[in-house]
C-alpha atoms as a PDB file:
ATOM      1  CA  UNK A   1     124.792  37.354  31.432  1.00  0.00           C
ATOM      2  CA  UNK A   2     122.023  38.382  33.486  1.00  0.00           C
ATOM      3  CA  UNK A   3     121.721  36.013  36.436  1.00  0.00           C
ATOM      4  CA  UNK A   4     118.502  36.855  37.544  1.00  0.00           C
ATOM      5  CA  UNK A   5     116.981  35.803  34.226  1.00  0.00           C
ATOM      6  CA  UNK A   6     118.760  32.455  33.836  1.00  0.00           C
ATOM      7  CA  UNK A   7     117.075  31.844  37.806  1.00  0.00           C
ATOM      8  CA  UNK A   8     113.895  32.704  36.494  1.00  0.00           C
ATOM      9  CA  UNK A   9     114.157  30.451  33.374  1.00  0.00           C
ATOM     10  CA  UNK A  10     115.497  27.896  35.864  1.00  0.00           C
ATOM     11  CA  UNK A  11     112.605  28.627  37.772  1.00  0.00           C
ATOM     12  CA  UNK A  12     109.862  28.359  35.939  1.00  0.00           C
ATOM     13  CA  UNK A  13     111.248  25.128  34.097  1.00  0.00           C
ATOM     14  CA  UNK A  14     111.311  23.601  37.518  1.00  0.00           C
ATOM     15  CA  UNK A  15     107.433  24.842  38.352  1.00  0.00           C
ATOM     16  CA  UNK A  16     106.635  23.123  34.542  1.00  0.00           C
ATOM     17  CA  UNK A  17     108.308  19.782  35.315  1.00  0.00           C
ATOM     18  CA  UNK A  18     106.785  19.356  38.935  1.00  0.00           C
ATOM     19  CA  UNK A  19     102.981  20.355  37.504  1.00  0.00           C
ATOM     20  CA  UNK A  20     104.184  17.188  34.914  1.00  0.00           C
ATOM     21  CA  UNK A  21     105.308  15.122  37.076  1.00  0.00           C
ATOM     22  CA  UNK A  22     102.705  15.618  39.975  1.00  0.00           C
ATOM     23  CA  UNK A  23     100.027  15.199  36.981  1.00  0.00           C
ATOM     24  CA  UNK A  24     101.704  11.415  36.305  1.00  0.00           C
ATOM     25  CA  UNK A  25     102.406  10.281  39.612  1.00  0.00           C
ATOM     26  CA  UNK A  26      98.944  10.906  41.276  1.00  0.00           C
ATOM     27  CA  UNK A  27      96.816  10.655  38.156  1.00  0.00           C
ATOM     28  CA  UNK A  28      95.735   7.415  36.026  1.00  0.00           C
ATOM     29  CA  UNK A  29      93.530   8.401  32.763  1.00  0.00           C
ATOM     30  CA  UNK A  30      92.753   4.500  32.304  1.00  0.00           C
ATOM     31  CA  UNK A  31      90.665   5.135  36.275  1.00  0.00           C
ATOM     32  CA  UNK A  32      89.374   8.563  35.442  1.00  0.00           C
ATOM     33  CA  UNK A  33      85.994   7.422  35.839  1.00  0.00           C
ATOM     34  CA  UNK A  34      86.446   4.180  38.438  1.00  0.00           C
ATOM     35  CA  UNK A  35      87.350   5.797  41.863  1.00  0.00           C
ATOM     36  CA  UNK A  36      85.987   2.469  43.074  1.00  0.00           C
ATOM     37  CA  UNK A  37      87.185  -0.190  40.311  1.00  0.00           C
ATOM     38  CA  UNK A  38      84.108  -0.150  38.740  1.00  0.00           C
ATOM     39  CA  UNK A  39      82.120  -0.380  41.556  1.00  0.00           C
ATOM     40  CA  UNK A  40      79.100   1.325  42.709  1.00  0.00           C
ATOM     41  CA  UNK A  41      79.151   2.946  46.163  1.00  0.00           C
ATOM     42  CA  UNK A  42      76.712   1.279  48.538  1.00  0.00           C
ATOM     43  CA  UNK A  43      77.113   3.447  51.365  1.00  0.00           C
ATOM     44  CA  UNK A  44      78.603   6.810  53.094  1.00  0.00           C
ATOM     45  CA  UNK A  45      82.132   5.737  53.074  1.00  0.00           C
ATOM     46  CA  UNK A  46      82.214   4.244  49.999  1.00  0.00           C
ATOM     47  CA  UNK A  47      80.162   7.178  48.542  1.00  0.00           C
ATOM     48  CA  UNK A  48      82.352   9.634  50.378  1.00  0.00           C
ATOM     49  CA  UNK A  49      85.724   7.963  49.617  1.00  0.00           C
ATOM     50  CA  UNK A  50      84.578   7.609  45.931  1.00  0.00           C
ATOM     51  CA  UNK A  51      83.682  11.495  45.572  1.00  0.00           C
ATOM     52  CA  UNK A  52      87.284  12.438  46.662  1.00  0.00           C
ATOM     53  CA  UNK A  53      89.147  10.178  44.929  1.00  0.00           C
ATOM     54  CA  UNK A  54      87.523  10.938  41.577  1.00  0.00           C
ATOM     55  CA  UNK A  55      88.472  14.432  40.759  1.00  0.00           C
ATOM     56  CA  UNK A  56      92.475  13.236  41.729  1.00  0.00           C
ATOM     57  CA  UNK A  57      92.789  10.261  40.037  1.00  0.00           C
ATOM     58  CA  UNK A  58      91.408  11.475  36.849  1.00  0.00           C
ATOM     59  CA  UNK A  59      94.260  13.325  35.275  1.00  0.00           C
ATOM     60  CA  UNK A  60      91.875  15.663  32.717  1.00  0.00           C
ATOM     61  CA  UNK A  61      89.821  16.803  35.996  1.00  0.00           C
ATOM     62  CA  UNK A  62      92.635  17.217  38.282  1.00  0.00           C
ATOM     63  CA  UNK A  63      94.652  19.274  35.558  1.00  0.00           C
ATOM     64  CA  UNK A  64      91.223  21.532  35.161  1.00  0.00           C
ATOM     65  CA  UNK A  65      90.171  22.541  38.712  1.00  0.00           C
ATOM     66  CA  UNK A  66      94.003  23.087  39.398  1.00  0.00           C
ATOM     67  CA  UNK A  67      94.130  25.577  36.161  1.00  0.00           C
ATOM     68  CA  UNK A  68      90.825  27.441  37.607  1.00  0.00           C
ATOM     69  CA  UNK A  69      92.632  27.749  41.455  1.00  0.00           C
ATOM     70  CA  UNK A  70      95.244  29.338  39.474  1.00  0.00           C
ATOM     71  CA  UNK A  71      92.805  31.772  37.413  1.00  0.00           C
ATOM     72  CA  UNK A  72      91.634  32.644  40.670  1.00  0.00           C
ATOM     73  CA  UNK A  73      94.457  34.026  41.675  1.00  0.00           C
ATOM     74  CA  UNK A  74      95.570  35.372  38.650  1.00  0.00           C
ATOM     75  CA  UNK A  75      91.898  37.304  38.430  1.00  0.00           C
ATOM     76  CA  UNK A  76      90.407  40.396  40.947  1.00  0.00           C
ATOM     77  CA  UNK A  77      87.544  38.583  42.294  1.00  0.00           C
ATOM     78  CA  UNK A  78      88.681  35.762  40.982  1.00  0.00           C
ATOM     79  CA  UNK A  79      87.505  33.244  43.332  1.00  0.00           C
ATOM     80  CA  UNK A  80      84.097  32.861  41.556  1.00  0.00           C
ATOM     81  CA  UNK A  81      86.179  30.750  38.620  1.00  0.00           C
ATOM     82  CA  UNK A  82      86.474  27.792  40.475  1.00  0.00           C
ATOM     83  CA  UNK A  83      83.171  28.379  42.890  1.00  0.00           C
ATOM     84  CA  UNK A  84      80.909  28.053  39.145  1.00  0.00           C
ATOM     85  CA  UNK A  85      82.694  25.202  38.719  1.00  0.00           C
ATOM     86  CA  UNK A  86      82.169  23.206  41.531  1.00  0.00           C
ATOM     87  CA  UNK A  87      78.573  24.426  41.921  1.00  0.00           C
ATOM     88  CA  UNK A  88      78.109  23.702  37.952  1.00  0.00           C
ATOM     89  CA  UNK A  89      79.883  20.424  38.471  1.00  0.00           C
ATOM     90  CA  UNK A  90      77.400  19.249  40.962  1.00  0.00           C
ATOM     91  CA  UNK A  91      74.962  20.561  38.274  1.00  0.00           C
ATOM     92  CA  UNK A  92      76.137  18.322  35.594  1.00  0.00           C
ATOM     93  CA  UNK A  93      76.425  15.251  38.499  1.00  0.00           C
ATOM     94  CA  UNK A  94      72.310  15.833  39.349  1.00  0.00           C
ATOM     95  CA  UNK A  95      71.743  16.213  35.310  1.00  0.00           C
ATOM     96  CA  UNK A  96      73.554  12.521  34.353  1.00  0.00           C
ATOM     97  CA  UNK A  97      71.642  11.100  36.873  1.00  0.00           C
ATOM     98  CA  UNK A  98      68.293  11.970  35.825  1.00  0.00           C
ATOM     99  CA  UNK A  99      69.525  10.133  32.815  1.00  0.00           C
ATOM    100  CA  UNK A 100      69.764  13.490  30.314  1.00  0.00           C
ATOM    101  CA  UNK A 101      72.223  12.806  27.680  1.00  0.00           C
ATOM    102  CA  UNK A 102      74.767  15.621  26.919  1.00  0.00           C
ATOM    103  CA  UNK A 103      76.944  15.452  23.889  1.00  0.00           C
ATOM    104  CA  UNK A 104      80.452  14.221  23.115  1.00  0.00           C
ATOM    105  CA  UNK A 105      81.250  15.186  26.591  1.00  0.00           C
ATOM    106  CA  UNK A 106      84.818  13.540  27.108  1.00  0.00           C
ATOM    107  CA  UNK A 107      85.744  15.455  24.241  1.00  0.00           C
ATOM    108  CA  UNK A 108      84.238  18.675  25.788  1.00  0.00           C
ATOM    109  CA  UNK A 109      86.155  17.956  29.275  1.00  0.00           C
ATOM    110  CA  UNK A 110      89.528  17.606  27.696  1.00  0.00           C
ATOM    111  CA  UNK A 111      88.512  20.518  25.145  1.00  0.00           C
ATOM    112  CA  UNK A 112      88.098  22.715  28.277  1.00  0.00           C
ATOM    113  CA  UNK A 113      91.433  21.525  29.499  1.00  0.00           C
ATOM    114  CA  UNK A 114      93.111  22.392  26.229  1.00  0.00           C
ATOM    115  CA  UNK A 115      91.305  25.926  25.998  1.00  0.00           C
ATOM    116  CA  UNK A 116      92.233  26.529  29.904  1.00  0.00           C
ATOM    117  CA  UNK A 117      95.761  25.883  29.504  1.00  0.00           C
ATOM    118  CA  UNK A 118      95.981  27.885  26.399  1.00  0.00           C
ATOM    119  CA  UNK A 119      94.520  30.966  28.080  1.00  0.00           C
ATOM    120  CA  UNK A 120      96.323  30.941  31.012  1.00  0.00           C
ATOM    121  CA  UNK A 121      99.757  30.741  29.143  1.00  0.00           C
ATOM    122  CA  UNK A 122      98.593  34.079  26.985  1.00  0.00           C
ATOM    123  CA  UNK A 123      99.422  37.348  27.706  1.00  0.00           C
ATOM    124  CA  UNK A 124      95.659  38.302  27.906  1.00  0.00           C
ATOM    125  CA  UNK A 125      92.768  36.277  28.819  1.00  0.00           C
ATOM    126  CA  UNK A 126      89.301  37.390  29.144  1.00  0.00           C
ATOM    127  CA  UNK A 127      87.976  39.279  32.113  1.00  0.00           C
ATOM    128  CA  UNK A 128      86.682  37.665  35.091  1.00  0.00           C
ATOM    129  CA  UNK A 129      82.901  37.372  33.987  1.00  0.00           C
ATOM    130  CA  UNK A 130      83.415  35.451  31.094  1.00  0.00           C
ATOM    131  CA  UNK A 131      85.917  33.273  32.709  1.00  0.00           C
ATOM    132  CA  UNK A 132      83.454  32.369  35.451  1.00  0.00           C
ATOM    133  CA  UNK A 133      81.187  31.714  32.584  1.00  0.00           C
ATOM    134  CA  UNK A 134      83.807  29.301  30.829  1.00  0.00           C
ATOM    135  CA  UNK A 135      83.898  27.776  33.525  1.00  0.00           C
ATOM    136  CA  UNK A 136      80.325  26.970  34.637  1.00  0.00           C
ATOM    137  CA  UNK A 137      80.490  25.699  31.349  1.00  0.00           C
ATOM    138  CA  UNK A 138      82.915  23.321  31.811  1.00  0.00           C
ATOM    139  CA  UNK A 139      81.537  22.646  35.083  1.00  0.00           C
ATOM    140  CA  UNK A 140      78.579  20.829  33.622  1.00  0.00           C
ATOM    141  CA  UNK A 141      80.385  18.720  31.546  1.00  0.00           C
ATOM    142  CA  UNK A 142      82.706  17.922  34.444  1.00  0.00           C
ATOM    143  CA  UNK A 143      80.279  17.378  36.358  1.00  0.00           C
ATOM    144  CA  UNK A 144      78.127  15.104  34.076  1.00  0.00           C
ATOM    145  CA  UNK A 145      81.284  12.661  33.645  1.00  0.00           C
ATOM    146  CA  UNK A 146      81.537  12.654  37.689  1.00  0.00           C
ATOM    147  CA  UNK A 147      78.280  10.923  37.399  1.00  0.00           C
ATOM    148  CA  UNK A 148      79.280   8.016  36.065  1.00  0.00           C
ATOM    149  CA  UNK A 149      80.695   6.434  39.264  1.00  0.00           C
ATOM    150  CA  UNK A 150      77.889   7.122  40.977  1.00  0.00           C
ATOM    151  CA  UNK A 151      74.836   6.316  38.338  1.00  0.00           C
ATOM    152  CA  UNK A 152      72.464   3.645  40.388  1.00  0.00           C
ATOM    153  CA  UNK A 153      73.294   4.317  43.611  1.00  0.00           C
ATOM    154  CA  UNK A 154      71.274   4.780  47.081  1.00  0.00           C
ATOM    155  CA  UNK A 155      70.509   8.169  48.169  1.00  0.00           C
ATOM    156  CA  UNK A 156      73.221   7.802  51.148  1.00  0.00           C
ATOM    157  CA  UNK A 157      75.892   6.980  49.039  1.00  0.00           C
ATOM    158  CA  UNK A 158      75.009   9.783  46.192  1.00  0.00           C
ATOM    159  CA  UNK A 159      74.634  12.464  49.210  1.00  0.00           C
ATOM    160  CA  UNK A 160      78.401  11.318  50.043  1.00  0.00           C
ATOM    161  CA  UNK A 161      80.019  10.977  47.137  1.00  0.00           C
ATOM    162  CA  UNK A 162      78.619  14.959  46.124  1.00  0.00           C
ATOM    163  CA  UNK A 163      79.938  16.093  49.087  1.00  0.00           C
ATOM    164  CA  UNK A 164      83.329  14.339  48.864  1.00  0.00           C
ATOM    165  CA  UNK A 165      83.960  15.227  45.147  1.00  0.00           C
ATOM    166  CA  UNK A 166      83.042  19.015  45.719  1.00  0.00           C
ATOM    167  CA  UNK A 167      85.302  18.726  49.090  1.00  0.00           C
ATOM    168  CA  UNK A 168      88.453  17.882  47.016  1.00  0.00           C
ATOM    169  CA  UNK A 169      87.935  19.956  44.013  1.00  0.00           C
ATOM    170  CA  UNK A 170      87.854  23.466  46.573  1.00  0.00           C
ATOM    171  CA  UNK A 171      90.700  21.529  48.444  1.00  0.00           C
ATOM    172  CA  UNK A 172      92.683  21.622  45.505  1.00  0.00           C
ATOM    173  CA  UNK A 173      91.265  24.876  43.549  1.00  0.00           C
ATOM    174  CA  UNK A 174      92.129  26.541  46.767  1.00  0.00           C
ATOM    175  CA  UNK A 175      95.521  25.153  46.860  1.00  0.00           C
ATOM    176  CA  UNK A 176      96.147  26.434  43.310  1.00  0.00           C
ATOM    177  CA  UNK A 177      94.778  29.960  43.988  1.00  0.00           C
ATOM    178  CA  UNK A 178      97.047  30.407  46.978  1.00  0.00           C
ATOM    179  CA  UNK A 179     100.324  29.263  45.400  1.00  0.00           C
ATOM    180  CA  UNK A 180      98.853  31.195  42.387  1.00  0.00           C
ATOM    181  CA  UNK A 181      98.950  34.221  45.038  1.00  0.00           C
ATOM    182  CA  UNK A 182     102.483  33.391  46.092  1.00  0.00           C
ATOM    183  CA  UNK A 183     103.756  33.778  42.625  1.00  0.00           C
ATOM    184  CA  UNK A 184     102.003  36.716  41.688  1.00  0.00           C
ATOM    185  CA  UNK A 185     102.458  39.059  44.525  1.00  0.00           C
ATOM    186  CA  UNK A 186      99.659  40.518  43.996  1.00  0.00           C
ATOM    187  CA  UNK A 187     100.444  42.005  40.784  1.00  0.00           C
ATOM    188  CA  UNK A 188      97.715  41.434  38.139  1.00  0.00           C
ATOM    189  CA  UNK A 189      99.425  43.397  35.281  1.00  0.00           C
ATOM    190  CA  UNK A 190     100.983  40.173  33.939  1.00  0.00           C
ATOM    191  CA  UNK A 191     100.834  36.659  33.654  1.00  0.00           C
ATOM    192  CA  UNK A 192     104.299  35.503  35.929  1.00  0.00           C
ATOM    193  CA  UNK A 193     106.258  33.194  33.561  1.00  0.00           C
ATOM    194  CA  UNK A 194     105.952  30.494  35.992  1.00  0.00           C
ATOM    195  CA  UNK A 195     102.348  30.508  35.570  1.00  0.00           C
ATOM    196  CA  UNK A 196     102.580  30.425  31.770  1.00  0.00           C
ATOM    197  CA  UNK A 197     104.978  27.184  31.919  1.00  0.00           C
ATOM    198  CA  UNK A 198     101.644  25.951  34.125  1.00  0.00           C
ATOM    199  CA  UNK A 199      99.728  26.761  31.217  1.00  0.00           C
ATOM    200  CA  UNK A 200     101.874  25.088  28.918  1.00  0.00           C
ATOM    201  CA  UNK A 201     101.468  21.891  30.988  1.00  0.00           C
ATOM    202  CA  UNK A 202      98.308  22.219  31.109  1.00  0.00           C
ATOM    203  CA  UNK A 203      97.510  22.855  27.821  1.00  0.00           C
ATOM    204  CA  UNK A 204      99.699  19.395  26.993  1.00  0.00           C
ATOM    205  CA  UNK A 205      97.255  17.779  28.836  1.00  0.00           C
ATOM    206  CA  UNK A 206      94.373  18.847  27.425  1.00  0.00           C
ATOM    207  CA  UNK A 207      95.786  18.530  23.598  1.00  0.00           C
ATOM    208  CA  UNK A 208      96.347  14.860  24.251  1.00  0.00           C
ATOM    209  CA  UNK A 209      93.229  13.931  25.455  1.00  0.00           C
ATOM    210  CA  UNK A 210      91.340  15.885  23.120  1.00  0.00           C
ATOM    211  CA  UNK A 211      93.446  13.956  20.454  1.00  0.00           C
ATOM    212  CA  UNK A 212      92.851  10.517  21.723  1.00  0.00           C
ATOM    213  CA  UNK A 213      89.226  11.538  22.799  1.00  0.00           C
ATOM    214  CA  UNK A 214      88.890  12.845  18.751  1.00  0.00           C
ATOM    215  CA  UNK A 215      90.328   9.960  17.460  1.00  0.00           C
ATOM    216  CA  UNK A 216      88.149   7.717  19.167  1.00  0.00           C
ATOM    217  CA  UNK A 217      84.765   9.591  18.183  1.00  0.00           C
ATOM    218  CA  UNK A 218      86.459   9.463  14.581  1.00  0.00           C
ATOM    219  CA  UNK A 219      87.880   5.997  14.411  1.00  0.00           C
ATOM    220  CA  UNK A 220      85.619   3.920  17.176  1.00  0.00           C
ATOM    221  CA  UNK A 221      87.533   0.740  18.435  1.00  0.00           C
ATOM    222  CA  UNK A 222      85.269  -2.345  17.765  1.00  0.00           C
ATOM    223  CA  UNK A 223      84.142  -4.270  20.707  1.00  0.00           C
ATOM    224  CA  UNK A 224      84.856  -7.729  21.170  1.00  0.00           C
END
Protein backbone atom coordinates (compact mmCIF):
# COMPACT_ATOMS: atom_id res chain seq x y z
CA UNK A 1 0.00 0.00 0.00
CA UNK A 2 1.46 3.10 -1.09
CA UNK A 3 1.36 5.59 1.77
CA UNK A 4 2.01 8.55 0.00
CA UNK A 5 -1.12 8.10 -2.10
CA UNK A 6 -3.56 7.28 0.70
CA UNK A 7 -1.98 11.02 2.28
CA UNK A 8 -2.77 12.56 -0.82
CA UNK A 9 -6.34 11.10 -1.06
CA UNK A 10 -6.52 12.09 2.62
CA UNK A 11 -5.40 15.27 1.55
CA UNK A 12 -7.28 16.44 -0.91
CA UNK A 13 -10.60 15.07 0.79
CA UNK A 14 -9.69 17.34 3.62
CA UNK A 15 -9.04 20.57 1.08
CA UNK A 16 -12.82 19.42 -0.48
CA UNK A 17 -14.58 19.35 2.91
CA UNK A 18 -13.04 22.72 4.27
CA UNK A 19 -13.92 24.64 0.66
CA UNK A 20 -17.67 22.97 1.81
CA UNK A 21 -17.73 23.82 4.88
CA UNK A 22 -16.13 27.41 4.68
CA UNK A 23 -18.82 27.89 1.70
CA UNK A 24 -21.79 27.10 4.54
CA UNK A 25 -20.52 28.71 7.46
CA UNK A 26 -19.75 32.23 5.98
CA UNK A 27 -22.27 32.17 3.16
CA UNK A 28 -26.27 32.57 3.26
CA UNK A 29 -27.94 32.20 -0.42
CA UNK A 30 -31.38 33.48 1.18
CA UNK A 31 -28.92 37.24 1.78
CA UNK A 32 -27.05 36.95 -1.46
CA UNK A 33 -28.39 40.10 -2.55
CA UNK A 34 -29.22 42.01 1.08
CA UNK A 35 -25.72 42.88 2.55
CA UNK A 36 -27.83 45.44 4.39
CA UNK A 37 -31.30 43.55 5.13
CA UNK A 38 -32.85 45.05 2.44
CA UNK A 39 -31.74 48.28 2.97
CA UNK A 40 -30.36 50.90 0.84
CA UNK A 41 -27.01 52.45 1.82
CA UNK A 42 -27.36 56.12 2.70
CA UNK A 43 -23.90 56.91 3.22
CA UNK A 44 -19.96 55.93 3.06
CA UNK A 45 -20.07 53.40 5.75
CA UNK A 46 -23.06 51.93 4.97
CA UNK A 47 -22.11 52.01 1.23
CA UNK A 48 -18.66 50.76 2.08
CA UNK A 49 -19.71 48.07 4.62
CA UNK A 50 -22.44 46.95 2.11
CA UNK A 51 -19.85 46.52 -0.91
CA UNK A 52 -17.72 44.09 1.24
CA UNK A 53 -20.13 42.18 2.71
CA UNK A 54 -21.90 41.35 -0.55
CA UNK A 55 -19.51 39.30 -2.52
CA UNK A 56 -19.02 37.00 1.07
CA UNK A 57 -22.26 36.50 2.08
CA UNK A 58 -23.54 35.47 -1.22
CA UNK A 59 -22.48 31.89 -1.52
CA UNK A 60 -22.72 31.73 -5.71
CA UNK A 61 -20.28 34.95 -5.77
CA UNK A 62 -18.00 33.95 -3.10
CA UNK A 63 -17.65 30.32 -4.65
CA UNK A 64 -16.85 32.24 -8.21
CA UNK A 65 -14.15 34.86 -7.46
CA UNK A 66 -12.53 32.12 -5.16
CA UNK A 67 -12.54 29.57 -8.35
CA UNK A 68 -10.91 32.54 -10.59
CA UNK A 69 -7.98 33.26 -7.58
CA UNK A 70 -7.41 29.69 -8.09
CA UNK A 71 -7.28 29.84 -12.10
CA UNK A 72 -4.89 32.42 -11.49
CA UNK A 73 -2.63 30.45 -10.10
CA UNK A 74 -3.20 27.52 -11.92
CA UNK A 75 -2.60 29.82 -15.34
CA UNK A 76 1.00 31.69 -16.64
CA UNK A 77 -0.18 35.14 -16.50
CA UNK A 78 -2.91 34.17 -14.89
CA UNK A 79 -3.67 37.04 -12.79
CA UNK A 80 -5.74 38.79 -15.54
CA UNK A 81 -8.71 35.98 -14.70
CA UNK A 82 -9.81 37.51 -11.75
CA UNK A 83 -8.58 41.35 -12.69
CA UNK A 84 -11.56 41.05 -15.90
CA UNK A 85 -13.64 40.09 -13.40
CA UNK A 86 -13.59 42.59 -10.97
CA UNK A 87 -13.15 45.34 -13.58
CA UNK A 88 -16.20 43.61 -15.62
CA UNK A 89 -18.05 43.30 -12.36
CA UNK A 90 -17.96 46.95 -11.73
CA UNK A 91 -19.08 47.01 -15.43
CA UNK A 92 -22.18 45.09 -14.90
CA UNK A 93 -22.73 47.26 -11.30
CA UNK A 94 -22.62 50.83 -13.58
CA UNK A 95 -24.88 48.88 -16.38
CA UNK A 96 -27.93 47.79 -13.67
CA UNK A 97 -27.89 51.07 -12.55
CA UNK A 98 -28.55 52.89 -15.60
CA UNK A 99 -31.52 50.64 -15.46
CA UNK A 100 -30.40 48.22 -18.70
CA UNK A 101 -32.01 44.94 -18.31
CA UNK A 102 -29.78 41.84 -18.91
CA UNK A 103 -31.29 38.44 -19.22
CA UNK A 104 -31.98 35.54 -16.87
CA UNK A 105 -28.97 36.67 -15.04
CA UNK A 106 -29.19 34.56 -11.70
CA UNK A 107 -29.26 31.74 -13.88
CA UNK A 108 -26.15 33.04 -15.81
CA UNK A 109 -24.21 33.70 -12.33
CA UNK A 110 -24.74 30.24 -11.02
CA UNK A 111 -24.24 28.88 -14.75
CA UNK A 112 -20.75 30.47 -14.56
CA UNK A 113 -20.24 28.84 -11.22
CA UNK A 114 -21.20 25.44 -12.57
CA UNK A 115 -18.99 25.88 -15.84
CA UNK A 116 -15.97 27.25 -13.49
CA UNK A 117 -15.98 24.40 -11.27
CA UNK A 118 -16.27 21.98 -14.05
CA UNK A 119 -13.19 23.35 -15.79
CA UNK A 120 -11.06 23.62 -13.10
CA UNK A 121 -11.64 19.90 -12.00
CA UNK A 122 -10.61 18.78 -15.86
CA UNK A 123 -7.49 17.76 -16.91
CA UNK A 124 -7.41 20.60 -19.56
CA UNK A 125 -9.01 23.88 -19.55
CA UNK A 126 -8.68 26.51 -22.06
CA UNK A 127 -5.70 28.80 -22.30
CA UNK A 128 -5.41 31.91 -20.45
CA UNK A 129 -7.08 34.31 -23.11
CA UNK A 130 -10.21 32.71 -23.27
CA UNK A 131 -10.39 32.19 -19.62
CA UNK A 132 -9.94 35.91 -19.01
CA UNK A 133 -12.64 36.20 -21.54
CA UNK A 134 -15.02 33.72 -19.55
CA UNK A 135 -14.55 35.56 -17.10
CA UNK A 136 -15.23 39.19 -18.10
CA UNK A 137 -18.16 37.48 -19.07
CA UNK A 138 -19.21 36.41 -15.99
CA UNK A 139 -18.04 39.53 -14.58
CA UNK A 140 -20.93 41.45 -16.05
CA UNK A 141 -23.44 39.34 -14.89
CA UNK A 142 -21.82 39.37 -11.46
CA UNK A 143 -21.59 42.50 -11.49
CA UNK A 144 -25.16 43.43 -12.67
CA UNK A 145 -26.65 41.29 -9.62
CA UNK A 146 -24.16 43.41 -7.22
CA UNK A 147 -26.34 46.21 -8.27
CA UNK A 148 -29.18 45.36 -6.70
CA UNK A 149 -28.17 46.46 -3.16
CA UNK A 150 -27.19 49.47 -4.26
CA UNK A 151 -30.03 50.55 -7.04
CA UNK A 152 -31.34 54.22 -5.71
CA UNK A 153 -28.70 55.26 -3.83
CA UNK A 154 -26.67 58.72 -3.36
CA UNK A 155 -23.56 59.13 -5.21
CA UNK A 156 -21.48 58.80 -1.76
CA UNK A 157 -22.84 55.69 -0.88
CA UNK A 158 -22.58 54.08 -4.63
CA UNK A 159 -18.77 55.46 -4.76
CA UNK A 160 -18.38 53.26 -1.42
CA UNK A 161 -20.06 50.41 -1.88
CA UNK A 162 -17.89 49.97 -5.62
CA UNK A 163 -14.96 50.37 -3.87
CA UNK A 164 -15.75 48.00 -0.98
CA UNK A 165 -17.18 45.16 -3.19
CA UNK A 166 -14.10 45.30 -5.66
CA UNK A 167 -11.83 45.53 -2.29
CA UNK A 168 -13.08 42.07 -1.10
CA UNK A 169 -13.40 40.27 -4.29
CA UNK A 170 -9.17 40.96 -5.00
CA UNK A 171 -8.94 40.26 -1.15
CA UNK A 172 -10.24 37.00 -1.68
CA UNK A 173 -9.21 36.21 -5.52
CA UNK A 174 -5.80 36.98 -4.21
CA UNK A 175 -6.12 34.71 -1.35
CA UNK A 176 -7.14 31.88 -3.71
CA UNK A 177 -4.30 32.49 -6.22
CA UNK A 178 -1.68 32.32 -3.50
CA UNK A 179 -2.84 29.12 -1.78
CA UNK A 180 -3.48 28.09 -5.46
CA UNK A 181 0.47 28.81 -5.72
CA UNK A 182 1.20 26.84 -2.58
CA UNK A 183 -0.33 23.76 -3.99
CA UNK A 184 1.00 23.90 -7.27
CA UNK A 185 4.61 24.60 -6.82
CA UNK A 186 4.84 26.15 -9.61
CA UNK A 187 4.21 23.34 -11.81
CA UNK A 188 1.61 24.10 -14.54
CA UNK A 189 1.74 20.65 -16.28
CA UNK A 190 -1.23 19.43 -14.21
CA UNK A 191 -4.14 20.23 -12.37
CA UNK A 192 -2.94 19.09 -8.40
CA UNK A 193 -5.74 16.75 -7.20
CA UNK A 194 -6.41 19.03 -4.44
CA UNK A 195 -7.40 21.61 -6.79
CA UNK A 196 -9.71 19.27 -8.71
CA UNK A 197 -11.62 18.25 -5.31
CA UNK A 198 -11.93 22.42 -5.30
CA UNK A 199 -13.46 22.06 -8.52
CA UNK A 200 -15.69 19.47 -7.55
CA UNK A 201 -16.99 21.73 -4.74
CA UNK A 202 -17.31 24.20 -6.72
CA UNK A 203 -18.97 22.79 -9.39
CA UNK A 204 -21.68 21.43 -6.52
CA UNK A 205 -22.32 24.79 -5.97
CA UNK A 206 -22.94 25.98 -9.07
CA UNK A 207 -25.21 22.76 -10.18
CA UNK A 208 -27.52 23.57 -7.32
CA UNK A 209 -28.15 26.93 -7.92
CA UNK A 210 -28.45 26.61 -11.48
CA UNK A 211 -31.11 23.89 -10.58
CA UNK A 212 -33.11 25.90 -8.19
CA UNK A 213 -32.43 29.12 -10.32
CA UNK A 214 -33.93 26.75 -13.54
CA UNK A 215 -36.64 25.57 -11.70
CA UNK A 216 -37.78 28.80 -10.70
CA UNK A 217 -37.63 30.44 -14.34
CA UNK A 218 -39.56 27.08 -15.27
CA UNK A 219 -42.04 26.70 -12.48
CA UNK A 220 -42.43 30.55 -11.04
CA UNK A 221 -43.72 30.53 -7.34
CA UNK A 222 -46.97 32.66 -7.21
CA UNK A 223 -46.91 35.69 -5.10
CA UNK A 224 -49.15 36.22 -2.38
Amino acid sequence: MNLSKIFASIQSKALAIAFAFSFLVFASPASAHHAMGGKTPSNFFEGFLSGLAHPVIGVDHLAFIVTVGLFAALKPQGIFIPLSFVLSAMLGTGIHLLGVSLPVVELIVSGSILLFGILLAAKNSPNVLVMVALSAVAGLFHGYAYGEAIFGAQTTALVAYLVGFTTIQLVISSVAFFVGQKVLKGDFSQVSPNLKSAGLVICGIGAAFFASNLSSLILPVPKG
